[in-house]
PDB file of N, CA and C in Angstrom:
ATOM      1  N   UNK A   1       6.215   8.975  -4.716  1.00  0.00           N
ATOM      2  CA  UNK A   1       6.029   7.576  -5.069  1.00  0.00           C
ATOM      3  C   UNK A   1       7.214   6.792  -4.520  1.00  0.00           C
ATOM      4  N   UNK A   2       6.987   5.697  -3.651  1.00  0.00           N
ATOM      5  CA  UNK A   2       7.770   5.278  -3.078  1.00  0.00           C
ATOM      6  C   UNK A   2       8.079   3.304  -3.952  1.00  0.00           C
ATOM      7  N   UNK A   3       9.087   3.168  -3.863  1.00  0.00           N
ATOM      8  CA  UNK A   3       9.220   1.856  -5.125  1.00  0.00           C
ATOM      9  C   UNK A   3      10.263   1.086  -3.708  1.00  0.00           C
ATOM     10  N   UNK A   4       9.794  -0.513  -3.903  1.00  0.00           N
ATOM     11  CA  UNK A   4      10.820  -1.847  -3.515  1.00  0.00           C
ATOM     12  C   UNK A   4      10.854  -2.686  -4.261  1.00  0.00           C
ATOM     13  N   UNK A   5      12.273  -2.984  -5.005  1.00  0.00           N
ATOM     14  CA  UNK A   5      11.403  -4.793  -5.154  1.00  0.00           C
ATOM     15  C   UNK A   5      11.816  -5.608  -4.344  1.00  0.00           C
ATOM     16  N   UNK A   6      11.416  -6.504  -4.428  1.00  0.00           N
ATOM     17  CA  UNK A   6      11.252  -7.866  -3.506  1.00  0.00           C
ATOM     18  C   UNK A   6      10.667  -9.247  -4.762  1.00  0.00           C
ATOM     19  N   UNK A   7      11.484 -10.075  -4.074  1.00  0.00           N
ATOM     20  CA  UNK A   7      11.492 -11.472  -4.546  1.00  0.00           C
ATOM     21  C   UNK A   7      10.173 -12.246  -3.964  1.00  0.00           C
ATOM     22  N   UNK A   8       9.325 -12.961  -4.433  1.00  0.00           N
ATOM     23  CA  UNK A   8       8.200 -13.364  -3.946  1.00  0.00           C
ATOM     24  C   UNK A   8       8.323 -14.758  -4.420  1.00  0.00           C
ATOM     25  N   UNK A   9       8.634 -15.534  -3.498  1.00  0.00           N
ATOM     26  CA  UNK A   9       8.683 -16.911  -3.388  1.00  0.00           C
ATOM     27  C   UNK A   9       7.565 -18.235  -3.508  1.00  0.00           C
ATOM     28  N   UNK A  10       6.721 -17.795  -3.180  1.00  0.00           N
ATOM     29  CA  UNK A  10       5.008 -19.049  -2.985  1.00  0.00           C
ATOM     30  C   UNK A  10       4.435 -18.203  -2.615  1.00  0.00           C
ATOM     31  N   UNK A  11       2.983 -19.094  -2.969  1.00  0.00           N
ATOM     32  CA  UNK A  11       1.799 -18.306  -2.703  1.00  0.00           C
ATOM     33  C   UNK A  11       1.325 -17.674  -0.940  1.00  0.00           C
ATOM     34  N   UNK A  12       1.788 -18.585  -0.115  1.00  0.00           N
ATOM     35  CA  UNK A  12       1.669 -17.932   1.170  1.00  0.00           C
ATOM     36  C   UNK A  12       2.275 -15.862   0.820  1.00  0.00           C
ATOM     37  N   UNK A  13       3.008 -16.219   0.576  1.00  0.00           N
ATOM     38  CA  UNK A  13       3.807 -14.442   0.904  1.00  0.00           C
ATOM     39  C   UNK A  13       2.801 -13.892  -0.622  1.00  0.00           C
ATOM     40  N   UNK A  14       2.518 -14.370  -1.323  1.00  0.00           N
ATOM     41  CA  UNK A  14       1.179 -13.321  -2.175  1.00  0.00           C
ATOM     42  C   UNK A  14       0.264 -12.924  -1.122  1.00  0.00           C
ATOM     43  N   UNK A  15       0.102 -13.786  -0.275  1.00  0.00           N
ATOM     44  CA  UNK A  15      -1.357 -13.726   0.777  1.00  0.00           C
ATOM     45  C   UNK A  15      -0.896 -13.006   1.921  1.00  0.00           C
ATOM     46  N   UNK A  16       0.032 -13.219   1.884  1.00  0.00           N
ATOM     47  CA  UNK A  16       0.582 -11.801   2.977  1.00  0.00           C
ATOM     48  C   UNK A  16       0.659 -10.650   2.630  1.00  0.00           C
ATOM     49  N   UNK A  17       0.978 -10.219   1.666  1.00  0.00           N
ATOM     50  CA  UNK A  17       0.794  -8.792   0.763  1.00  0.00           C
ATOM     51  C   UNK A  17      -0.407  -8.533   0.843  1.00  0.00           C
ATOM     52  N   UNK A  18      -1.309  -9.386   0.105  1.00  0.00           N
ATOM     53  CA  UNK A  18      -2.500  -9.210   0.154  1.00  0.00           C
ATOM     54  C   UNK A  18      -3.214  -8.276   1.410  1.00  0.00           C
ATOM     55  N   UNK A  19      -3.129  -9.463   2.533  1.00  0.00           N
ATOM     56  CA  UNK A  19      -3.245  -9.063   3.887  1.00  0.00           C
ATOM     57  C   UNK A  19      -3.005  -8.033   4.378  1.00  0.00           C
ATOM     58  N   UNK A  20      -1.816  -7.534   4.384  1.00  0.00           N
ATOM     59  CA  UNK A  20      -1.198  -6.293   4.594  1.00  0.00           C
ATOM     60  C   UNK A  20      -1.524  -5.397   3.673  1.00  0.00           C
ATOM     61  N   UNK A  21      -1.388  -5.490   2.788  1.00  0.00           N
ATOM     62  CA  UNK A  21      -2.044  -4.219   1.850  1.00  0.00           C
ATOM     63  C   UNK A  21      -3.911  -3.870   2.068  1.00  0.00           C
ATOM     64  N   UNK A  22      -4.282  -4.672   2.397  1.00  0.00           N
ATOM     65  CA  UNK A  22      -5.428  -4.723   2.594  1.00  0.00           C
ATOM     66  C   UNK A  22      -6.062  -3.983   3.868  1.00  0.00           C
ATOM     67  N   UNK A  23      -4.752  -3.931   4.900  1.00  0.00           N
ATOM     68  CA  UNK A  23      -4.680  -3.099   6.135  1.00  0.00           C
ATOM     69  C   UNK A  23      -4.436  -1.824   5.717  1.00  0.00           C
ATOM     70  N   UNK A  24      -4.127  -1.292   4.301  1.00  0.00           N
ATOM     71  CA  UNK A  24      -3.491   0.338   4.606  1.00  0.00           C
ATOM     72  C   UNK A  24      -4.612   1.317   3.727  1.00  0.00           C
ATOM     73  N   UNK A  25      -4.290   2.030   4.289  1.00  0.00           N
ATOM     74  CA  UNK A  25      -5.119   3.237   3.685  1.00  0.00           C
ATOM     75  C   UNK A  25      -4.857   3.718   2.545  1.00  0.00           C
ATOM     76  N   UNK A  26      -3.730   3.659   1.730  1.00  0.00           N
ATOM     77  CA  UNK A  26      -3.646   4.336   0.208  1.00  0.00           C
ATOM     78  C   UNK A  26      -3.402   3.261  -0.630  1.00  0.00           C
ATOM     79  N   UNK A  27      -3.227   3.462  -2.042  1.00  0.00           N
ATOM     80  CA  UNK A  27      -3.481   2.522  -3.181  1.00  0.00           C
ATOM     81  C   UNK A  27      -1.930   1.726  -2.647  1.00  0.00           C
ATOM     82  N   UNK A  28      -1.596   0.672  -3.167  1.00  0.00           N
ATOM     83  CA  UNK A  28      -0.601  -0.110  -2.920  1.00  0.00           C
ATOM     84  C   UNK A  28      -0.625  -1.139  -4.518  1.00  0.00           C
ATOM     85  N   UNK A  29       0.497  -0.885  -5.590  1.00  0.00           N
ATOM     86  CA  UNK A  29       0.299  -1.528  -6.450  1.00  0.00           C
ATOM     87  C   UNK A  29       1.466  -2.648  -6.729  1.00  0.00           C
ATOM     88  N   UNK A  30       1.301  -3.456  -7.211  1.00  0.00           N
ATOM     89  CA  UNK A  30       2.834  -4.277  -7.670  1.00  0.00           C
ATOM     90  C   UNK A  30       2.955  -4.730  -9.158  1.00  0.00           C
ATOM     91  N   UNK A  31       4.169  -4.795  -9.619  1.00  0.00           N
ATOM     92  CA  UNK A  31       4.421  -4.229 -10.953  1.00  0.00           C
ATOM     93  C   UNK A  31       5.741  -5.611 -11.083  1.00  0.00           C
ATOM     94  N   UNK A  32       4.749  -6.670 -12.197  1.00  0.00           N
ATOM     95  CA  UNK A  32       6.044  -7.445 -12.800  1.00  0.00           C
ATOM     96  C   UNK A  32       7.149  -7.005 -13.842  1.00  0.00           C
ATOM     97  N   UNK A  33       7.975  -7.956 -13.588  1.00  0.00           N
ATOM     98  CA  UNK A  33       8.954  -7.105 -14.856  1.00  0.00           C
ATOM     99  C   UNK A  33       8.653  -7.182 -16.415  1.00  0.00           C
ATOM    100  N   UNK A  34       7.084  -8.066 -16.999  1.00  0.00           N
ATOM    101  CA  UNK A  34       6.712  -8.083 -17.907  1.00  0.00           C
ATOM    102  C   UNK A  34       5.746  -6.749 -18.316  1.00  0.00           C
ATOM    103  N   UNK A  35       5.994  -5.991 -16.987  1.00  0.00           N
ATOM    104  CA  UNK A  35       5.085  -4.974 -16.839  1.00  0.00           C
ATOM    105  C   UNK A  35       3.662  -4.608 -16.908  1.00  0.00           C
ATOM    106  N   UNK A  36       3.252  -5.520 -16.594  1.00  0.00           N
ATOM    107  CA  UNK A  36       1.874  -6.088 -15.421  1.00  0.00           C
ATOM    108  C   UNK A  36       1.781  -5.458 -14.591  1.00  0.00           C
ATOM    109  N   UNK A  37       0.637  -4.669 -13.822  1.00  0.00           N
ATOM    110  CA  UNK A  37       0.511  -3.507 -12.809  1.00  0.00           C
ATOM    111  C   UNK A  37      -1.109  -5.015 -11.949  1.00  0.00           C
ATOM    112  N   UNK A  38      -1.049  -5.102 -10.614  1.00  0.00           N
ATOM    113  CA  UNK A  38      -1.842  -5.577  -9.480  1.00  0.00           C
ATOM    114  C   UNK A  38      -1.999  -4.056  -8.916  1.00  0.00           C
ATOM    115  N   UNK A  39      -3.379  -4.470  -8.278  1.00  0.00           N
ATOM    116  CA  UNK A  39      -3.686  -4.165  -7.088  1.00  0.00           C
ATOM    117  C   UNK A  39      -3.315  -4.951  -6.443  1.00  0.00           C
ATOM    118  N   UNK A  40      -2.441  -4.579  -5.351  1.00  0.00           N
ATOM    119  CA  UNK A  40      -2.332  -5.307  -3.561  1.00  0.00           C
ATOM    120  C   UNK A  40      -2.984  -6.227  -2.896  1.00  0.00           C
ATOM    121  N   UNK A  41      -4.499  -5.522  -3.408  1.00  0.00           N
ATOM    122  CA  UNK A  41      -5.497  -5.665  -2.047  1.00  0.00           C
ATOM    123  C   UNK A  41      -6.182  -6.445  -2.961  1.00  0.00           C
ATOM    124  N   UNK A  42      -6.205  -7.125  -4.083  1.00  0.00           N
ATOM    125  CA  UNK A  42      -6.986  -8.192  -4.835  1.00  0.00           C
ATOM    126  C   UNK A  42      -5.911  -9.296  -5.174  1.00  0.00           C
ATOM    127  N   UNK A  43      -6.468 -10.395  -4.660  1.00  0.00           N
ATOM    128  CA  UNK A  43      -6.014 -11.361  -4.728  1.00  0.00           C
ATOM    129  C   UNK A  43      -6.067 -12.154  -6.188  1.00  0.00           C
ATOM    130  N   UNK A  44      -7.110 -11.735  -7.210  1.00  0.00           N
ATOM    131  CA  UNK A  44      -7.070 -12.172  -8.293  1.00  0.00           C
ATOM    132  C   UNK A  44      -6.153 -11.538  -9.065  1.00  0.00           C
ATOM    133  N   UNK A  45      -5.766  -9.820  -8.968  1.00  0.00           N
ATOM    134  CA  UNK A  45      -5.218  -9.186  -9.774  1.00  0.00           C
ATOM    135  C   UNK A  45      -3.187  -9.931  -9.611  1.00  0.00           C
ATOM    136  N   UNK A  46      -3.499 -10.032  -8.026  1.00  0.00           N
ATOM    137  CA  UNK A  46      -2.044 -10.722  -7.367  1.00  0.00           C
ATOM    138  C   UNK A  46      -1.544 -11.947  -8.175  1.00  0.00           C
ATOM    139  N   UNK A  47      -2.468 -12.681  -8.436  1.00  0.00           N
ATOM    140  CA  UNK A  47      -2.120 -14.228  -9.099  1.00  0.00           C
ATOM    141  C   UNK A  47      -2.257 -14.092 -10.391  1.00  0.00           C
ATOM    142  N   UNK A  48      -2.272 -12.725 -11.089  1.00  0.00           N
ATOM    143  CA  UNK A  48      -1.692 -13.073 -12.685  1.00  0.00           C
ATOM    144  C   UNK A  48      -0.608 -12.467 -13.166  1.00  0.00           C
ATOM    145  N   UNK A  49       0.129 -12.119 -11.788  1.00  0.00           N
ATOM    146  CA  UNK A  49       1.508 -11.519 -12.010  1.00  0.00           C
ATOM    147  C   UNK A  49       2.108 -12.765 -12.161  1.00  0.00           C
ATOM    148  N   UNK A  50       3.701 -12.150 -12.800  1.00  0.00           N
ATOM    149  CA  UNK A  50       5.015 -13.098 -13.360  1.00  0.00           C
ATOM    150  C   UNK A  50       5.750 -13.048 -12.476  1.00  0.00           C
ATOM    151  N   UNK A  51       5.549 -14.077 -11.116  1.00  0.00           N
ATOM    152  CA  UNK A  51       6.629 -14.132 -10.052  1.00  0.00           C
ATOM    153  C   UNK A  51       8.223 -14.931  -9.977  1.00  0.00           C
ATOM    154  N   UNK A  52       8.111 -14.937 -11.409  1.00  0.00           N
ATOM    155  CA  UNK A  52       9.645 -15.859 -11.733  1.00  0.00           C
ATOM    156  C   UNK A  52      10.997 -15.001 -11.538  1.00  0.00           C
ATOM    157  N   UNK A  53      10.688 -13.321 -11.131  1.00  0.00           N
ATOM    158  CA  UNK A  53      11.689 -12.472 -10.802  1.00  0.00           C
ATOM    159  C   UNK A  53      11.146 -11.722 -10.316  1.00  0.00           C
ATOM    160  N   UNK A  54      11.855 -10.946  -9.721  1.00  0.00           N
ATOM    161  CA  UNK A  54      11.346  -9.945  -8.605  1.00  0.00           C
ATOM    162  C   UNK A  54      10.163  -8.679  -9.236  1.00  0.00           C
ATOM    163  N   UNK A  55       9.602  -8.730  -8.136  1.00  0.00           N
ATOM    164  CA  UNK A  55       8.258  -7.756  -8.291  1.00  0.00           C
ATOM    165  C   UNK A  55       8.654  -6.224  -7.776  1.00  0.00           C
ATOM    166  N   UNK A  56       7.737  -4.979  -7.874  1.00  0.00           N
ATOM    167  CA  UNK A  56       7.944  -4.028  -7.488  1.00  0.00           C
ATOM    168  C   UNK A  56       6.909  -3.436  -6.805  1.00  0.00           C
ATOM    169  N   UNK A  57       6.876  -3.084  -5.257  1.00  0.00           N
ATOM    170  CA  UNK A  57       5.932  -2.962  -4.606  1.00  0.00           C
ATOM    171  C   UNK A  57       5.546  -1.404  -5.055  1.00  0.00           C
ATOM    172  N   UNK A  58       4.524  -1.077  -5.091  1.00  0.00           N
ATOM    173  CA  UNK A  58       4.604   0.683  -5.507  1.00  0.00           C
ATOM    174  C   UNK A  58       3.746   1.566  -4.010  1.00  0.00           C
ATOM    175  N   UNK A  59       3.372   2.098  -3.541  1.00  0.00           N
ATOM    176  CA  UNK A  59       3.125   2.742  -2.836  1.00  0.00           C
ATOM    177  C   UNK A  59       3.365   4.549  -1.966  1.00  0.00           C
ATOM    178  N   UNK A  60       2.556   4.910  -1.918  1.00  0.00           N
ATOM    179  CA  UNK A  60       2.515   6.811  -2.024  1.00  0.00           C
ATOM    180  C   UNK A  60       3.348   6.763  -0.381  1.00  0.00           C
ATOM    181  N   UNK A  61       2.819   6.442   0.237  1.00  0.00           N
ATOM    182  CA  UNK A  61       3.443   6.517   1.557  1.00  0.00           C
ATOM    183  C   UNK A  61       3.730   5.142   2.420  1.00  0.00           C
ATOM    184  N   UNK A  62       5.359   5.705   3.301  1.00  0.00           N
ATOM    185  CA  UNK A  62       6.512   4.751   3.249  1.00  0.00           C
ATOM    186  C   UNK A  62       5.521   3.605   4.499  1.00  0.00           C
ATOM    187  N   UNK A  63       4.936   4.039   5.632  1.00  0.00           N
ATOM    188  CA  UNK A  63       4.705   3.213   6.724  1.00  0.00           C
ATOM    189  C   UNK A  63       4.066   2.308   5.813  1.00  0.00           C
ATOM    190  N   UNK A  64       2.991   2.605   4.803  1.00  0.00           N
ATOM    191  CA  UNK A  64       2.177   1.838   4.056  1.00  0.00           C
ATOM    192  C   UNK A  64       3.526   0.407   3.593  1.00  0.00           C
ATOM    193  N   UNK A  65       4.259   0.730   2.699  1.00  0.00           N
ATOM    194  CA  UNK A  65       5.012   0.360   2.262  1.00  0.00           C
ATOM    195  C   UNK A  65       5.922  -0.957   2.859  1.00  0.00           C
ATOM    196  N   UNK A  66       6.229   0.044   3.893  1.00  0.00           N
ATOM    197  CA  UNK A  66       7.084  -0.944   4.542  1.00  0.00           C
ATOM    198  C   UNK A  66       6.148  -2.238   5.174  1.00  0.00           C
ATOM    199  N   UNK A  67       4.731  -1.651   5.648  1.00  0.00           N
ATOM    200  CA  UNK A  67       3.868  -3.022   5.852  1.00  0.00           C
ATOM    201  C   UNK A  67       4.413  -3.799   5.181  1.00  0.00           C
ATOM    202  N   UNK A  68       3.844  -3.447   4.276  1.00  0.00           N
ATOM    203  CA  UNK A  68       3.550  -4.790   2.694  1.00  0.00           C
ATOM    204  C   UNK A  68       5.029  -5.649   2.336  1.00  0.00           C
ATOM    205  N   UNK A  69       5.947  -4.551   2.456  1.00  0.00           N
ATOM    206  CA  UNK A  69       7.310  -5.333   2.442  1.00  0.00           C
ATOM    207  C   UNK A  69       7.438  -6.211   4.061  1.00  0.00           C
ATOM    208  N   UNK A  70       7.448  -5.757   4.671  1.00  0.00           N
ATOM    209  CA  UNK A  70       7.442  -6.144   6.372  1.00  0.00           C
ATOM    210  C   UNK A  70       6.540  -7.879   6.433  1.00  0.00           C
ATOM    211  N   UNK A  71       5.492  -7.686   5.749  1.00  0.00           N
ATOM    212  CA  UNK A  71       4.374  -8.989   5.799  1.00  0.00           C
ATOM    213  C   UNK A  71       5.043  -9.967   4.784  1.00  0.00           C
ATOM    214  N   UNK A  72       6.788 -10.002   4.006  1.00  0.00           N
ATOM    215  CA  UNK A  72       7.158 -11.450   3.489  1.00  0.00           C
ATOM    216  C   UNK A  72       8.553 -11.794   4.236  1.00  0.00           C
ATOM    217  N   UNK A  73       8.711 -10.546   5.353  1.00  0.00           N
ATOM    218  CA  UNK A  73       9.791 -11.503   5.982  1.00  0.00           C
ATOM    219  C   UNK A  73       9.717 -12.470   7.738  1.00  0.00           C
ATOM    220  N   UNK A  74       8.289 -12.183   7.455  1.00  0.00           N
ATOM    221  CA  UNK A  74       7.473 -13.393   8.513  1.00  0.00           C
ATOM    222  C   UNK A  74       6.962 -14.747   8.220  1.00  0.00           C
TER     223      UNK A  74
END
């Protein structure tokens, strides 16, 4: 199990996760610090997280990973 967090600023970079997670082949989850668990790849599950502090990307394997991190510093 591979863990990042990352700071998520506006809704554009939700939609980039999205995007990118949506490109990978294994589960990709993100985890607020109220401890709220998303799916990646759903955009509804994405927008009822607590983005007022950093999130935690979760993912089994790293290339996956690093996508999803990789798709908010564009």
């Amino acid at each position: 199990m591979m863990v990042r967090q990352v700071k998520v600023s506006n809704f554009a970079e939700v939609q980039g996760i999205v995007s990118a997670a949506a490109k990978c082949y294994n589960e990709v989850g993100v985890h607020d610090m109220k401890g709220s668990i998303a799916d990646a790849k759903s955009i509804l599950g994405m927008m009822s997280l607590d983005y007022s502090h950093p999130v935690k990307i979760v993912c089994e394997d790293e290339h996956d990973l690093d996508r999803v991190v990789g798709a908010l510093r564009q």
